[in-house]
Protein backbone atom coordinates (compact mmCIF):
# COMPACT_ATOMS: atom_id res chain seq x y z
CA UNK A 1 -12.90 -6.00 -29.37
CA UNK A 2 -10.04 -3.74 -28.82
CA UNK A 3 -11.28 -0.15 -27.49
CA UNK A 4 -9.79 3.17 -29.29
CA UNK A 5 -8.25 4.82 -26.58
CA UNK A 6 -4.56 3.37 -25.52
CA UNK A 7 -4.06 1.66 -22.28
CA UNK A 8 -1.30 2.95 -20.15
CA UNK A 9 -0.27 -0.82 -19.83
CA UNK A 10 -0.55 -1.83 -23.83
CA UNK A 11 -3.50 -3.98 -22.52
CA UNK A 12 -5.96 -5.69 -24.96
CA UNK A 13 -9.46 -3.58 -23.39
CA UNK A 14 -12.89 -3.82 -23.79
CA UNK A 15 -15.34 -1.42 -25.52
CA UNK A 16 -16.81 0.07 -22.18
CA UNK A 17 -18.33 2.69 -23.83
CA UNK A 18 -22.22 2.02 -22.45
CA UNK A 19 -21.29 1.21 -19.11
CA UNK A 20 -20.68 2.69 -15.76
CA UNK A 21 -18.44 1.28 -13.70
CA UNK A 22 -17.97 1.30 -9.47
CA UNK A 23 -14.16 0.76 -7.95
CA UNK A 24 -14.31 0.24 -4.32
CA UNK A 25 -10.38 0.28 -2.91
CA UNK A 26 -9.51 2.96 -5.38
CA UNK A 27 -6.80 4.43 -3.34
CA UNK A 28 -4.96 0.80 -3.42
CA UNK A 29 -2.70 -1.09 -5.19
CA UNK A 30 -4.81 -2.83 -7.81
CA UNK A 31 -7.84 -0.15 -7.84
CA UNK A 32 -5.65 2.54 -8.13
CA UNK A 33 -3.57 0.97 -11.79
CA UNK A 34 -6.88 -0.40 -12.78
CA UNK A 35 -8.70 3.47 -13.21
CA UNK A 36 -6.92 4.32 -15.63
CA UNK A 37 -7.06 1.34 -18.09
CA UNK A 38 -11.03 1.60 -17.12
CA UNK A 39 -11.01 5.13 -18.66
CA UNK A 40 -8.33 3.88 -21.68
CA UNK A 41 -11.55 1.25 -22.67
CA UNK A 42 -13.81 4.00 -22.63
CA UNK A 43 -16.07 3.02 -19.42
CA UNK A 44 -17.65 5.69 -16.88
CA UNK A 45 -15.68 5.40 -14.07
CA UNK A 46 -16.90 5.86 -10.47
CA UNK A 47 -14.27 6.09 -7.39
CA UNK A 48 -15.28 5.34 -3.73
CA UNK A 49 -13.01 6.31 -1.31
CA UNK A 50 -14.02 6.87 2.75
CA UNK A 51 -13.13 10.51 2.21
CA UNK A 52 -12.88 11.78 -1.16
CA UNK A 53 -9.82 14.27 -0.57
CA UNK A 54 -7.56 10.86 -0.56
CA UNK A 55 -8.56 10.87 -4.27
CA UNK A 56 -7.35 14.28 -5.10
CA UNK A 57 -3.58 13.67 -5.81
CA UNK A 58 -4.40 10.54 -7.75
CA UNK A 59 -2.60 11.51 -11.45
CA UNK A 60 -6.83 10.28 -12.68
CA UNK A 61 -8.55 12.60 -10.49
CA UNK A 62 -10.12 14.77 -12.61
CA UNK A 63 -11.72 11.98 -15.31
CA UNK A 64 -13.63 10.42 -12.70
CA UNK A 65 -16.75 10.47 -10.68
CA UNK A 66 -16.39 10.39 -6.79
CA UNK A 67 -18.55 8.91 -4.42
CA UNK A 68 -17.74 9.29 -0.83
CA UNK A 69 -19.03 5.95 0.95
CA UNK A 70 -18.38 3.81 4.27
CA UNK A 71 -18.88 0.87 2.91
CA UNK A 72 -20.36 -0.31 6.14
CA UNK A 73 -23.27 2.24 5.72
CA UNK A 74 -26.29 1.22 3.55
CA UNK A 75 -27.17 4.59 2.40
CA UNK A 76 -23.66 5.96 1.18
CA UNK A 77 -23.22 2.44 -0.52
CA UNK A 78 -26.77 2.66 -2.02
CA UNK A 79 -25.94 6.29 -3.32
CA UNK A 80 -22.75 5.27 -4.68
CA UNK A 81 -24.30 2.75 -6.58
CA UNK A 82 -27.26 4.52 -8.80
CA UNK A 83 -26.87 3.74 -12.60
CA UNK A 84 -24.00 1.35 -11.68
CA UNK A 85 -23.63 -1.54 -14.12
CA UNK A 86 -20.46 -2.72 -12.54
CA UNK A 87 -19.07 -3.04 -8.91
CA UNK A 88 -15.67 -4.00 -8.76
CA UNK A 89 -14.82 -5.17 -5.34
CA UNK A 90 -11.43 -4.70 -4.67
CA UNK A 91 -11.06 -3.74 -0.44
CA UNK A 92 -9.30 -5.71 1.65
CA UNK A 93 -8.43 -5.50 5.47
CA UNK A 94 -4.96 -6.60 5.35
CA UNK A 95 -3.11 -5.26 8.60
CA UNK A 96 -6.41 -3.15 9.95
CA UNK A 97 -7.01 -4.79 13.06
CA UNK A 98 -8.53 -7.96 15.13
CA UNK A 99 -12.04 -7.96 14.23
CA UNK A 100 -11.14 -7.34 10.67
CA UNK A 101 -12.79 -10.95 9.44
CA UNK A 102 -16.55 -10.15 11.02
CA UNK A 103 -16.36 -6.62 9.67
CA UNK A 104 -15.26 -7.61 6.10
CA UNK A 105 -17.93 -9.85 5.94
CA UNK A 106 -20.45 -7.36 7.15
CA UNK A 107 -19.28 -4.94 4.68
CA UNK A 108 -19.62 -7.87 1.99
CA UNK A 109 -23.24 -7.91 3.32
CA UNK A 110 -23.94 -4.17 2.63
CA UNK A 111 -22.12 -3.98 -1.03
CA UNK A 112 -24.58 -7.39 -2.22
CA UNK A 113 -27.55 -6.21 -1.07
CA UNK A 114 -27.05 -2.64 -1.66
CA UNK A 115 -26.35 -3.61 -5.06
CA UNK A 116 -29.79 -5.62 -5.41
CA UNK A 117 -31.77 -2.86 -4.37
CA UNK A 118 -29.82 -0.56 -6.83
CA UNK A 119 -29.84 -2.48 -10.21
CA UNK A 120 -26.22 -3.78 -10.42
CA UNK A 121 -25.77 -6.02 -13.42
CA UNK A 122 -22.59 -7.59 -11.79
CA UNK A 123 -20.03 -7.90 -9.24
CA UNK A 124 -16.26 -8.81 -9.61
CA UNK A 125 -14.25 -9.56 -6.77
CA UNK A 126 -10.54 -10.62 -6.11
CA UNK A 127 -10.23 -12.97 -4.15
CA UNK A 128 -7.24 -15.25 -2.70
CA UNK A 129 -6.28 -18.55 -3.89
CA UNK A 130 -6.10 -21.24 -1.50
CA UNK A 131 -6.22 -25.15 -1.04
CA UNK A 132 -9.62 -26.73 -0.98
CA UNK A 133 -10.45 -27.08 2.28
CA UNK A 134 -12.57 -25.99 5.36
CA UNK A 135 -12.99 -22.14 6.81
CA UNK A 136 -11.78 -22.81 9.69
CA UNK A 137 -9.02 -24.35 8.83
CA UNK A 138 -7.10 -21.17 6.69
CA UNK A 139 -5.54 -18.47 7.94
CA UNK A 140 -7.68 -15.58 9.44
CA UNK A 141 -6.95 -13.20 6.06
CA UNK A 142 -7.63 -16.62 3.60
CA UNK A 143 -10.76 -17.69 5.57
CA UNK A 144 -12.24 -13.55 5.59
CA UNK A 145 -11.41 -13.61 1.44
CA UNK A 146 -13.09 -16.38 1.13
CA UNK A 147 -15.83 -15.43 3.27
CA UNK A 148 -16.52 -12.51 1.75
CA UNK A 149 -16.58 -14.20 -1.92
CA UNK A 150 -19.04 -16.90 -0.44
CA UNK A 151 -21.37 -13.96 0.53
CA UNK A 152 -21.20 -12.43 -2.73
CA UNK A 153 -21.62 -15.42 -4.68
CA UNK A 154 -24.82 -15.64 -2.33
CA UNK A 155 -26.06 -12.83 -3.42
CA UNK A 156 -28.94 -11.76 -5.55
CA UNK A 157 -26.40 -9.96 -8.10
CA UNK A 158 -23.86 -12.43 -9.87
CA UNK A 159 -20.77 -12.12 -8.37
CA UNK A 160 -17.26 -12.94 -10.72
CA UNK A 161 -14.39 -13.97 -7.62
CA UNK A 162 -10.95 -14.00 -9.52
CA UNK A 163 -8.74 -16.60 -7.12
CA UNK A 164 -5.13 -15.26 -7.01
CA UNK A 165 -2.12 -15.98 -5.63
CA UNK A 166 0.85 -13.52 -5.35
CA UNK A 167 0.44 -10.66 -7.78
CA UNK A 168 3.75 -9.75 -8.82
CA UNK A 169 4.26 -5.94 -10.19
CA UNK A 170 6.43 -2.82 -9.51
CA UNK A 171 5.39 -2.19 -5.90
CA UNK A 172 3.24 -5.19 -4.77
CA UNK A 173 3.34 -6.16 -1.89
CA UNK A 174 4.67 -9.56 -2.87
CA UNK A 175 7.16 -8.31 -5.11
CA UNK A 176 8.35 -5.96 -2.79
CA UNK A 177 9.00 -8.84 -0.37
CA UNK A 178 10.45 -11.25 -2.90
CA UNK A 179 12.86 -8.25 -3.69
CA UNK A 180 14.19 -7.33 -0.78
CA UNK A 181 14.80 -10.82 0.69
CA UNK A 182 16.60 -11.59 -2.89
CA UNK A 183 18.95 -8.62 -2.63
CA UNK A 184 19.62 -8.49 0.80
CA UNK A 185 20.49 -12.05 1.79
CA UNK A 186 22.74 -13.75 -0.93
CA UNK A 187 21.97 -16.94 1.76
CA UNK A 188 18.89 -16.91 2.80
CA UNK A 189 17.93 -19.06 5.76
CA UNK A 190 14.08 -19.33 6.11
CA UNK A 191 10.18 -20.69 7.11
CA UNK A 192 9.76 -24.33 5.92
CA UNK A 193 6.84 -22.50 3.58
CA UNK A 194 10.12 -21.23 1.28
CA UNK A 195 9.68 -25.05 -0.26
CA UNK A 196 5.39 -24.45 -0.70
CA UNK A 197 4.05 -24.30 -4.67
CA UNK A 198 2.69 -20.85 -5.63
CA UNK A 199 1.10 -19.44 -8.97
CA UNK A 200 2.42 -16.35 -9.23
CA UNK A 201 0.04 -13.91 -11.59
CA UNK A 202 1.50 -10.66 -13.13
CA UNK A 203 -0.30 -7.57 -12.28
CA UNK A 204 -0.83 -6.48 -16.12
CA UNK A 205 -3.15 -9.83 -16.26
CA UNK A 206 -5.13 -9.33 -12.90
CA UNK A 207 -5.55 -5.74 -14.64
CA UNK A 208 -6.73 -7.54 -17.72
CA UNK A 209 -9.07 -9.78 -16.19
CA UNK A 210 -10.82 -7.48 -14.04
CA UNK A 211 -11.30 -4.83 -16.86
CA UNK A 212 -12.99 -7.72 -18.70
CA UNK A 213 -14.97 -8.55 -16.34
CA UNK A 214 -16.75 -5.14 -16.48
CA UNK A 215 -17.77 -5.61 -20.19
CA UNK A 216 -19.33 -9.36 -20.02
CA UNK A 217 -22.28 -9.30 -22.09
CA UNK A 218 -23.91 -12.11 -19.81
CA UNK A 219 -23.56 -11.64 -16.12
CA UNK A 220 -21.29 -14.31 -14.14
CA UNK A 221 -21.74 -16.24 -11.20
CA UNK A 222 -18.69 -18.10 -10.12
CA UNK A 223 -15.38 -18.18 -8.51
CA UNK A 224 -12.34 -18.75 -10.94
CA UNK A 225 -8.54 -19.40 -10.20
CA UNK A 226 -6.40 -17.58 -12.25
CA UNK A 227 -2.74 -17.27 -12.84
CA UNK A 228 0.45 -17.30 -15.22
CA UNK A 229 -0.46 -21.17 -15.75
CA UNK A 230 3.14 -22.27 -14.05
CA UNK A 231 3.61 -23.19 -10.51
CA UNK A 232 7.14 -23.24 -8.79
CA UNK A 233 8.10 -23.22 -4.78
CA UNK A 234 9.13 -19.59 -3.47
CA UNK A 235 12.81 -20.75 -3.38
CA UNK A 236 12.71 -20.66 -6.48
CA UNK A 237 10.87 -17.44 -7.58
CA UNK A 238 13.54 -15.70 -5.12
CA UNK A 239 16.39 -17.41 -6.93
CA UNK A 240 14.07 -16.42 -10.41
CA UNK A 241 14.17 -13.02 -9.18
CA UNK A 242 17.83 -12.48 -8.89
CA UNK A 243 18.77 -14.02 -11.96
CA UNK A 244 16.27 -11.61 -13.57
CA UNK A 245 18.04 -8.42 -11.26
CA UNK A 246 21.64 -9.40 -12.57
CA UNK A 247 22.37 -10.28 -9.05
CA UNK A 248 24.95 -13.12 -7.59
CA UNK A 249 23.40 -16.56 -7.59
CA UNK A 250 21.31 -16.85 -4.12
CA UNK A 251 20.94 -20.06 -2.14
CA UNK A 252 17.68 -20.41 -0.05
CA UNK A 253 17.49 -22.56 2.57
CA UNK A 254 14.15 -23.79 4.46
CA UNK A 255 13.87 -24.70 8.00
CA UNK A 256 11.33 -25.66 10.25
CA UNK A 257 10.52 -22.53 11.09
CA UNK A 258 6.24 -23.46 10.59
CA UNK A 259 4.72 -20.80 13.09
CA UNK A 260 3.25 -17.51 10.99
CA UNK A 261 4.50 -15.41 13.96
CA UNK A 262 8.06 -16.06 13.52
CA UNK A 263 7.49 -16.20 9.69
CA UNK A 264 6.14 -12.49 9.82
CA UNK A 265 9.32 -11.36 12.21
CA UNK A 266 11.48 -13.09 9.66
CA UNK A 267 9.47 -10.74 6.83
CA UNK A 268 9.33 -7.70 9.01
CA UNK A 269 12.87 -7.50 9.70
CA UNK A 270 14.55 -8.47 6.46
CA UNK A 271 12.21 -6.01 4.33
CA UNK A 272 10.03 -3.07 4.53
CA UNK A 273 6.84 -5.13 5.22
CA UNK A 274 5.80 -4.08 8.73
CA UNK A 275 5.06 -7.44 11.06
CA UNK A 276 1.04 -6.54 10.61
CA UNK A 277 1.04 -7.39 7.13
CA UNK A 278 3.90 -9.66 7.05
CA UNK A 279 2.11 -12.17 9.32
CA UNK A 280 -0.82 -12.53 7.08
CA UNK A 281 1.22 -12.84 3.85
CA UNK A 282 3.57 -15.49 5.66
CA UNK A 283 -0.03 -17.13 6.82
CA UNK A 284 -0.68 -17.26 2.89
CA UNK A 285 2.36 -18.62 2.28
CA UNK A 286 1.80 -21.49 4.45
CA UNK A 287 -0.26 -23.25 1.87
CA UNK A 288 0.26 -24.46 -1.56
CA UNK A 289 -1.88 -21.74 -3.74
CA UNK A 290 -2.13 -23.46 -7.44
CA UNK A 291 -4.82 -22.85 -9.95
CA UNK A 292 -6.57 -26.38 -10.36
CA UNK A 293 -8.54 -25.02 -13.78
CA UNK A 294 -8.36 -22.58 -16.48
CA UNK A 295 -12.03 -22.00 -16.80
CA UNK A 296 -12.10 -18.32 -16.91
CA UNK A 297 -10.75 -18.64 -20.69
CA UNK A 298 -14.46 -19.95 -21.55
CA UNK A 299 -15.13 -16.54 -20.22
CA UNK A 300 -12.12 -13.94 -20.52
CA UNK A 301 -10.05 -15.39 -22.90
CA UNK A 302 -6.30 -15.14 -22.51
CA UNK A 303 -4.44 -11.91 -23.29
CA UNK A 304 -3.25 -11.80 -26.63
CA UNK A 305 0.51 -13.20 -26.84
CA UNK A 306 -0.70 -15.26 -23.83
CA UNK A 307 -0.20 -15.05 -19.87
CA UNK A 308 2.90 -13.28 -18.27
CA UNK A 309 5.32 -15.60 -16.52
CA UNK A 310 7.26 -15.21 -13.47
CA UNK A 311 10.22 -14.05 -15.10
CA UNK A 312 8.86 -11.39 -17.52
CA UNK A 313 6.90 -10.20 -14.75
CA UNK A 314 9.60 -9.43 -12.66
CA UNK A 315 11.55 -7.50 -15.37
CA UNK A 316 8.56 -5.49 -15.94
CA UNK A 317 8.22 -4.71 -12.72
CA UNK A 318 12.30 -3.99 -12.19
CA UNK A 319 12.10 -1.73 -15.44
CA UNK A 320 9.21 0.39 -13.88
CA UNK A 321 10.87 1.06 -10.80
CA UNK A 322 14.17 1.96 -11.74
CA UNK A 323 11.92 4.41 -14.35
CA UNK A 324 11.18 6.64 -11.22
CA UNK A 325 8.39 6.99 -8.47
CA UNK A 326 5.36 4.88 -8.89
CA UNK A 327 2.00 6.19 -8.83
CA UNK A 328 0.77 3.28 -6.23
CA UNK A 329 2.40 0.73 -4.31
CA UNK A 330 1.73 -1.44 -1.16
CA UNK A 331 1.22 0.90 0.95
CA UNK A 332 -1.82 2.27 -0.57
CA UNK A 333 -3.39 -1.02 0.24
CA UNK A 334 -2.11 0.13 3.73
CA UNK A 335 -3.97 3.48 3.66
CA UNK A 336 -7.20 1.84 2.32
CA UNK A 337 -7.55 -0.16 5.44
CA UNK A 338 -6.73 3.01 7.89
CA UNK A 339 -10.10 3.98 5.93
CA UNK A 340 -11.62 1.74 8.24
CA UNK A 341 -10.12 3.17 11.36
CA UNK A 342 -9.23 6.37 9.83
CA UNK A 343 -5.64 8.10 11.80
CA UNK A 344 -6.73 11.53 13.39
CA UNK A 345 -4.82 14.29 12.27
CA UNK A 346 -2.79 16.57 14.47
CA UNK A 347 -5.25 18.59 16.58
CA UNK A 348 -5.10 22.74 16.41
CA UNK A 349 -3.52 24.19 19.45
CA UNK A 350 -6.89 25.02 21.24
CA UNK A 351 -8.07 21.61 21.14
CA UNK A 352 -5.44 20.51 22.90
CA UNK A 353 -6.84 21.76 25.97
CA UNK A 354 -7.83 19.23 28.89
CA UNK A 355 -5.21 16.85 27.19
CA UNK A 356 -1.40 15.77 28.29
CA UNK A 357 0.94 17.01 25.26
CA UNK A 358 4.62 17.19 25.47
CA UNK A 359 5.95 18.99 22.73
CA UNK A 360 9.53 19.90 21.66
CA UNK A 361 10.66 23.18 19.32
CA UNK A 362 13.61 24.44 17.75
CA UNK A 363 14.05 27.07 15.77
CA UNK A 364 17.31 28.18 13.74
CA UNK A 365 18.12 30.77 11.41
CA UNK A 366 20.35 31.02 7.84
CA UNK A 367 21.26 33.00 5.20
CA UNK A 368 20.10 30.54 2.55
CA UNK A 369 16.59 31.37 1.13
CA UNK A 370 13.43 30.09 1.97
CA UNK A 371 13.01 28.15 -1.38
CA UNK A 372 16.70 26.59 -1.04
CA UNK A 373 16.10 25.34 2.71
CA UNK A 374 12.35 23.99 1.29
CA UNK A 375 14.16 22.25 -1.28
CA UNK A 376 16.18 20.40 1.26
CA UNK A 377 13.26 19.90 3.76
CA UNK A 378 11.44 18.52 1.05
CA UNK A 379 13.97 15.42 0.12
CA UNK A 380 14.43 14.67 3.99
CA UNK A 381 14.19 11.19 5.20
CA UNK A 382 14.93 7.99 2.79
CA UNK A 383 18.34 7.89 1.00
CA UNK A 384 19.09 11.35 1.62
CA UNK A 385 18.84 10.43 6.06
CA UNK A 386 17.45 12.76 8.52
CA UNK A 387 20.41 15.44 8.65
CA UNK A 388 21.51 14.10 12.15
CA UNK A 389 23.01 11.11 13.98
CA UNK A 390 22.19 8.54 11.46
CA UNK A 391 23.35 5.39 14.13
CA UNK A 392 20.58 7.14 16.64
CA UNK A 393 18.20 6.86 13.25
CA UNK A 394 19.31 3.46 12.24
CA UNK A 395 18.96 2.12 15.88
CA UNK A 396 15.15 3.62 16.85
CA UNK A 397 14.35 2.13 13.22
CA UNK A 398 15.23 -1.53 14.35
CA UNK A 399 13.55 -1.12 17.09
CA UNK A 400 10.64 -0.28 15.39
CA UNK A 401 11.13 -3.12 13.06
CA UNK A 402 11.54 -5.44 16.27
CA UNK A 403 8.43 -4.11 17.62
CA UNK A 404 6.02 -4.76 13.92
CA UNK A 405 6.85 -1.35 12.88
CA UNK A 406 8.09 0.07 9.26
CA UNK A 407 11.34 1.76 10.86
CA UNK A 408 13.44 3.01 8.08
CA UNK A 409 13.27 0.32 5.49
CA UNK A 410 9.89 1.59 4.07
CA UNK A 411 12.21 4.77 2.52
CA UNK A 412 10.10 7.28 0.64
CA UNK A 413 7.77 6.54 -2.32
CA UNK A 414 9.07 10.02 -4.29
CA UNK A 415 12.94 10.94 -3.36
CA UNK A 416 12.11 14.43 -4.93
CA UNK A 417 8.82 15.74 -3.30
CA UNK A 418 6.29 15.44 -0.86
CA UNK A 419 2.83 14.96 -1.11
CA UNK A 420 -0.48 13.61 1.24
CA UNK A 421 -0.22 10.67 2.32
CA UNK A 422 3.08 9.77 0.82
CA UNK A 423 5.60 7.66 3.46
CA UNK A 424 9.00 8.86 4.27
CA UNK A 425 10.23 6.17 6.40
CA UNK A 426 8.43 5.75 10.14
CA UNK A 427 6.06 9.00 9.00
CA UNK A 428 3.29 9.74 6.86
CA UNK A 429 2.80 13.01 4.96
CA UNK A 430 -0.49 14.77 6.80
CA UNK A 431 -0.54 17.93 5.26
CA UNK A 432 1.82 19.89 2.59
CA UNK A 433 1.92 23.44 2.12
CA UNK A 434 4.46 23.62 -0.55
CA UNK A 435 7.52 25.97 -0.09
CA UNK A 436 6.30 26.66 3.66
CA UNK A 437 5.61 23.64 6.05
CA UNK A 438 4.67 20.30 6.36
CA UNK A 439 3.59 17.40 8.85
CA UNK A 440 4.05 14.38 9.38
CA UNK A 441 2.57 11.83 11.45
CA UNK A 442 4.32 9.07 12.93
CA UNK A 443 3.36 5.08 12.28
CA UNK A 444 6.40 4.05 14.61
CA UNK A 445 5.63 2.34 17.83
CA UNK A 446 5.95 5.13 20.50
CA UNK A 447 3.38 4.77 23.14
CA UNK A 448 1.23 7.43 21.80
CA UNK A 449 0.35 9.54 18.82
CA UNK A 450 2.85 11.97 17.32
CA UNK A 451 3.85 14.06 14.53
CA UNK A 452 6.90 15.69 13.23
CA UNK A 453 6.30 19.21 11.73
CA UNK A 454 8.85 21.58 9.75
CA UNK A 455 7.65 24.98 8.76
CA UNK A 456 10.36 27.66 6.82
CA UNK A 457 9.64 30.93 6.60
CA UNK A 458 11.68 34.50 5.44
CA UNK A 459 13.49 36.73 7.69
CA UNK A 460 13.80 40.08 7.39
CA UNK A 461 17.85 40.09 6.87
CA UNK A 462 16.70 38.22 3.47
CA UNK A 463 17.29 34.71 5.15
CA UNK A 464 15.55 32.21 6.23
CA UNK A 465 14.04 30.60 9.63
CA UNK A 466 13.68 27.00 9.93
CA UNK A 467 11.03 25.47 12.73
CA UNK A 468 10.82 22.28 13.97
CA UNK A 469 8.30 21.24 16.25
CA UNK A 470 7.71 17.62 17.74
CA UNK A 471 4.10 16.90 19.12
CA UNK A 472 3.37 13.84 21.17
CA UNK A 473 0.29 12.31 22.66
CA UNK A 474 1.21 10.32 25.53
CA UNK A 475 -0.99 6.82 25.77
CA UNK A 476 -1.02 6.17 29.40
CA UNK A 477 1.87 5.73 31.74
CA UNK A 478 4.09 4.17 29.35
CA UNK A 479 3.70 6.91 27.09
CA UNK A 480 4.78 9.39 29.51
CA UNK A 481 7.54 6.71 30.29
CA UNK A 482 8.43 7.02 26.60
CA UNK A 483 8.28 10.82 25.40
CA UNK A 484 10.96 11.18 28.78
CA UNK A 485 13.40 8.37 27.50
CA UNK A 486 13.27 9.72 24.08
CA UNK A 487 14.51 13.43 25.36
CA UNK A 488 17.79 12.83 25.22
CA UNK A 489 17.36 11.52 21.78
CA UNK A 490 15.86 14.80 20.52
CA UNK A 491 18.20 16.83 22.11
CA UNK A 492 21.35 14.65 20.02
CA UNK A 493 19.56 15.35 16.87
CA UNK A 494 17.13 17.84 16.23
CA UNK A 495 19.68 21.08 16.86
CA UNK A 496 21.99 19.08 14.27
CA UNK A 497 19.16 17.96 11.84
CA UNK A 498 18.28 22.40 12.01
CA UNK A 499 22.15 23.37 11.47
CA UNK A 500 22.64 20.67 8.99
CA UNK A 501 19.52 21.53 6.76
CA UNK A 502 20.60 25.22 6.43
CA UNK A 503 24.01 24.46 5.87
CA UNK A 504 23.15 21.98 3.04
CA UNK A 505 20.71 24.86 1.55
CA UNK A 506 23.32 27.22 1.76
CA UNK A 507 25.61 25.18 -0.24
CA UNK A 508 23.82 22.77 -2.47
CA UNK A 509 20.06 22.25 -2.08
CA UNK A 510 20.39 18.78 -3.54
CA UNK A 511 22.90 17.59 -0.88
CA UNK A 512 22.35 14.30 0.77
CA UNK A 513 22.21 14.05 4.84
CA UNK A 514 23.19 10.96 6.13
């Protein structure tokens, strides 16, 4: 049963030799780990992404097919899906916006009957796990999950929903969360959901199941719960967790704190978890989630040497991380749903015409060489600080926080280079031209859209010029109101941040700058 080819993950595969396989969310979290033990078990994979570019930095990139498809539009869904055996489902709107539960469900629509009309043997979707009980009654992210598996399991092609919980691996979502409450408050006042019973699942076994799913010999129909088999409150997984860290013995404390808003401010403050995707996780928190069957072993059976618990899961995880930059995280999910309301990229000067733009320059020259001042533009931002008034930094960073931004806690994925779409702090990597430039857009609230750019090029005394260019696109009065309060804020730091980044290339390129 075991395929040839080694899985990244030491994963028992399938042979998925014969088949060709469809991953929707293949930029996220799970869709992006899964690829590559798809290609380990030998199956033709097929990546979908709302622009195909987003799929070029991926470490897989050049073993699979691409197929870019809005996955609210028939046609590109329809092409995507010729000679498709398998369609794993795996897009969710987490964080994207208000009418996210009536446009989930319409793209549901599309992807089953798209895949009737194209010959799909099966679907697999995961789902959420959630207490028995009526739509309207869960949480707006629970109730669109569970939409969306009802309108699959309607369908005309079987549809295989996998009910999790919390999927616990280096750079979930819910790890990340359990982590940096754990090691951040050694007492940890919190929601009255700290006391609720969760099934954790490890990501190595969502990974399992889902690769499974793609070589059933008899197409599926059903929704399954699955998880590590053992319940326990979230108290105690964040106690579980620090145990398993080598940290000082943490005491959690619930209190009626019920309401999901106040439960995502709690989230979004203590950890990197902006307040858009905190509130729904706390909302999913706010109900027991336990498996109440094991049925999918009549269909999957259990990884050999059995399910992962809690505990081994997090070590995994901890050992990953502290192994170096992960491939994906979070915050791909994150990116996946922008797909749906894609972030426009910094306009070229002459299409700013017609339009209010307040910019700011600098520009600064040193006798360190372009390569040694790249090297240190390169590593800005994270642990290494922003070269300049790091209590200015620290402050606008809470305030993001305060507002349901990242601010700084987010940090950078890779401390040692930049690539697209990567997040250093507040920003997001737009556009990398290594050695000479790069931009970054902002994801901070600021009244407006606006981007941070740094371009380093040689001067003619065999030095070096560093630029620095802010660009902001005011939102109405209040952005105006905001680009003029922030003024004295760029003039505190950006001449500093310019000296400070030659004078750390001159001396050592590796130099930190808070």
């Amino acid at each position: 049963m075991t395929s040839e080819p080694a899985s990244p993950l030491h994963l028992s595969l399938p042979e998925g030799h014969d088949r060709r396989v469809l991953v929707t969310g293949a930029t996220g979290y799970v869709g992006g780990r899964l690829i590559p033990e798809l290609l380990a078990a030998g199956f033709t994979v097929r990546a979908t992404a709302r622009n195909v570019d987003d799929l070029s930095n991926r470490p897989w990139s050049a073993d699979v097919e691409t197929a870019e498809a809005d996955l609210l539009e028939a046609g590109d869904v329809e092409t995507a899906m010729q000679d498709v055996h398998t369609v794993l489902y795996l897009v969710h709107s987490m964080g994207s916006g208000s009418d996210f539960v009536d446009r989930e469900a319409e793209m549901a629509r599309t992807v089953a009957a798209a895949a009737a009309r194209t010959g799909v043997h099966q679907i697999a979707f995961l789902g959420g796990l959630h207490p028995d009980k009526p739509l309207e009654r869960l949480s707006d992210h629970m109730r669109s999950r569970e939409q969306v598996a009802r309108i699959l399991l309607e369908g005309e092609v079987p549809a295989l929903v996998f009910k999790a919980a919390v999927i616990i691996g280096s750079g979930s979502v819910s790890f990340e969360m359990i982590r940096h409450l754990a090691e951040r408050l050694p007492v940890m006042p919190g929601p009255s959901w700290l006391s609720n019973r969760i099934e954790p699942i490890a990501i190595r076994d969502v990974l399992y199941y889902l690769a499974h799913a793609c070589a059933l010999e008899e197409p599926v129909n059903r929704a399954l719960g699955i998880g590590c088999g053992q319940d326990q409150s979230f108290a105690t997984m964040l106690t579980d967790y620090a145990e398993v860290a080598g940290l000082s013995r943490r005491r959690v404390i619930p209190l009626p704190i019920p309401a999901q808003h106040l439960s995502g401010f709690w989230i979004g403050l203590v950890t990197p978890i902006p307040r858009g995707i905190a509130m729904p996780l706390a909302a999913s928190m706010a109900e027991d989630a336990v498996t109440t069957e094991h049925d999918i072993a009549g269909i999957i059976p259990d990884p050999p040497g059995g399910l992962t618990d809690f505990r081994q899961a997090c070590r995994r995880a901890i050992d990953r991380q502290r192994r170096g930059p992960l491939d994906q995280t979070w915050d791909d999910d994150v990116l996946t749903a922008m797909a749906q309301d894609p972030a426009e990229p910094l306009p070229s000067d002459p299409e700013w015409a017609g339009n209010t733009v307040f910019t700011d320059i600098r520009e600064r020259e040193g006798d360190a060489s372009p390569e040694a001042v790249w090297a240190v533009v390169e590593t800005i931002g994270g642990r290494n600080g922003w070269y300049s008034a790091s209590a200015l930094w620290r402050i606008r960073g809470l305030m993001d926080q305060a507002l349901g931004g990242y601010g700084l806690a987010r940090g950078r994925k890779d401390e040692a280079r930049l690539r697209v779409n990567d997040h250093v702090d507040w920003w997001r990597v737009e556009s990398v031209d290594p050695g000479r430039s790069v931009t970054l857009r902002a994801e901070m609230r600021a009244g407006g859209r606006a981007w941070l750019q740094f371009s380093v090029d040689a001067t003619s005394g065999g030095g070096s010029r560093l630029r620095q260019r802010a660009v902001f696109f005011p939102s109405g009065v209040l952005g105006r109101a905001y680009w003029r309060a922030i003024q004295p804020f760029h003039a505190l730091i950006f001449p500093t941040m310019a000296k400070k980044i030659l004078a750390a290339a001159e001396e050592d390129p590796a130099q930190t700058g808070s």
